[in-house]
Protein backbone atom coordinates (compact mmCIF):
# COMPACT_ATOMS: atom_id res chain seq x y z
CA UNK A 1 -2.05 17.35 8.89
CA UNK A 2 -3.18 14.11 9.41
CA UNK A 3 -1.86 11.44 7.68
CA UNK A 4 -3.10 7.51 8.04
CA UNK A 5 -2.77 4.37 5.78
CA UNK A 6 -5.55 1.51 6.49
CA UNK A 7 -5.55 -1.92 4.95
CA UNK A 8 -8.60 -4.32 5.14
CA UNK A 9 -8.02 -7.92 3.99
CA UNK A 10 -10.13 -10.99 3.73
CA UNK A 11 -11.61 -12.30 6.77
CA UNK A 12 -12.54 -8.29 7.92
CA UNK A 13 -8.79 -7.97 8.88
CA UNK A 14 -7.86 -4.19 9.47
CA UNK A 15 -4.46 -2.69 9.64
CA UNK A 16 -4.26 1.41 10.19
CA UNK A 17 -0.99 3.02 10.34
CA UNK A 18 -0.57 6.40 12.11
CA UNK A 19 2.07 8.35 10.10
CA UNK A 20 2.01 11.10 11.80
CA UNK A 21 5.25 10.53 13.67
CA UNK A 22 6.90 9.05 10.28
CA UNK A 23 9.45 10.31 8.87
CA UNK A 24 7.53 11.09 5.21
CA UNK A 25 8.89 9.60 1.65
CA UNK A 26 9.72 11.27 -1.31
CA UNK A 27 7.27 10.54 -4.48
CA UNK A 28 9.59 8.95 -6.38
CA UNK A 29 11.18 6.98 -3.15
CA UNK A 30 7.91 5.56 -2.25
CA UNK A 31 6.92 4.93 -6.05
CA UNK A 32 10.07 2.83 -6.37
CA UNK A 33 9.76 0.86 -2.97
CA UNK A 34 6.46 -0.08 -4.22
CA UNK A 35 7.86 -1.40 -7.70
CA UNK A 36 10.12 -3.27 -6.04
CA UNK A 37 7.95 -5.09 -3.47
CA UNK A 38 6.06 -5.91 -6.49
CA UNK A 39 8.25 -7.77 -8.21
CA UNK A 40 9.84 -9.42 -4.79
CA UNK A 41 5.77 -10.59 -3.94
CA UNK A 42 5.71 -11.74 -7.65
CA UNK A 43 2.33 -9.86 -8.21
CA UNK A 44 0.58 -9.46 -11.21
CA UNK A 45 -1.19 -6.41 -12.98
CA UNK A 46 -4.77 -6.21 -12.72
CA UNK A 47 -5.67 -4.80 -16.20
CA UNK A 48 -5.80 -7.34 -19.20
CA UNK A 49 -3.45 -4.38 -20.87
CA UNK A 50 -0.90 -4.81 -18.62
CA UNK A 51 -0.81 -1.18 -17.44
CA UNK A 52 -0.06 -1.00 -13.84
CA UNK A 53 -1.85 2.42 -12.37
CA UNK A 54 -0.17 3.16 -8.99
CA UNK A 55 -3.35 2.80 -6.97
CA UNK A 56 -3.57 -0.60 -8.66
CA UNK A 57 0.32 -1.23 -7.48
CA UNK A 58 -0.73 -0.35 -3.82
CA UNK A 59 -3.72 -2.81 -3.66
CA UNK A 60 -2.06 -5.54 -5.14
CA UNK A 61 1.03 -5.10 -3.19
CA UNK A 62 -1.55 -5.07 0.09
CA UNK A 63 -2.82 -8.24 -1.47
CA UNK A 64 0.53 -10.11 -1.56
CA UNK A 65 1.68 -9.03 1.58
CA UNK A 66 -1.41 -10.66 3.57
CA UNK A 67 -1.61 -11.06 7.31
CA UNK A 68 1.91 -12.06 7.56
CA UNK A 69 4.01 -8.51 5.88
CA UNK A 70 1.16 -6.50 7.22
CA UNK A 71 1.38 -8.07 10.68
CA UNK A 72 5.55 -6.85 10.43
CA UNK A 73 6.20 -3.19 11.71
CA UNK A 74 8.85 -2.38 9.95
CA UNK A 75 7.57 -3.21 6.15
CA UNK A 76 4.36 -2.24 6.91
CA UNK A 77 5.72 1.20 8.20
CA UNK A 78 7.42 1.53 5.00
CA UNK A 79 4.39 0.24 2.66
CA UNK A 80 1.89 2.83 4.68
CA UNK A 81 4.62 5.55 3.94
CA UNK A 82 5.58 4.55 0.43
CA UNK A 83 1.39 4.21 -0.12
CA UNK A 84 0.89 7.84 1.02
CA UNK A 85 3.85 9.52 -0.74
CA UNK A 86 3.44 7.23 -4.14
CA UNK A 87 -0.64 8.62 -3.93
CA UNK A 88 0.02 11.84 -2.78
CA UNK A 89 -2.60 11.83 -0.17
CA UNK A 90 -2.18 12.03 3.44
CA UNK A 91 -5.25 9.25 4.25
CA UNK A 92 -5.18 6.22 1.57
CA UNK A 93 -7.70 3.46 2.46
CA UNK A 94 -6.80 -0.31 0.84
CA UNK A 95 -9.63 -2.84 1.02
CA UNK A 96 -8.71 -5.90 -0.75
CA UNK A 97 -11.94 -7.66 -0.86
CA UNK A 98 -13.11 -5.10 -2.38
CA UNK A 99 -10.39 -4.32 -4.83
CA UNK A 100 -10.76 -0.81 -3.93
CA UNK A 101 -8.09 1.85 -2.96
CA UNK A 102 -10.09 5.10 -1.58
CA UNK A 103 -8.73 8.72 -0.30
């Protein structure tokens, strides 16, 4: 099955990530690398409740990370991984302009 991870951020900036040669994460392993990598980037929850959805996690994650984490093959190996395992769907598109997080 095919399995990809694409990230647009400002400025039309694309990242894809083939997974198909990854080795795939666990649920819970990728839903707990991306709680940690939010609290390391500092991010914030978009909902005035405070209730973080995962999908919400994954683009605001994206969003800290900019150009520079994206840009780095190993985190954004994991992020692409943890993405598609947290989601449970093989192809997970992030576009951060448009604060949208599509399968």
């Amino acid at each position: 099955m095919h399995s990809e991870v694409s990230v647009r951020l400002a400025g039309n900036q694309e990242f894809r990530f083939d997974l198909a040669s990854a080795e795939p994460m666990a649920h819970e392993e990728g839903r707990r690398w991306l709680d940690e990598q939010f609290t390391r980037l500092d991010c914030e929850p978009l909902r005035a409740s405070g209730k973080v959805l995962l999908a919400d996690k994954v683009l605001v994650v994206a969003q800290a990370a900019g150009s520079p984490l994206m840009g780095d093959p190993q985190w954004s190996r994991d992020f692409a991984r943890a993405a598609s395992a947290a989601l449970a769907r093989p192809v997970v598109r992030v576009d951060v302009p448009a604060m949208a997080v599509t399968f």
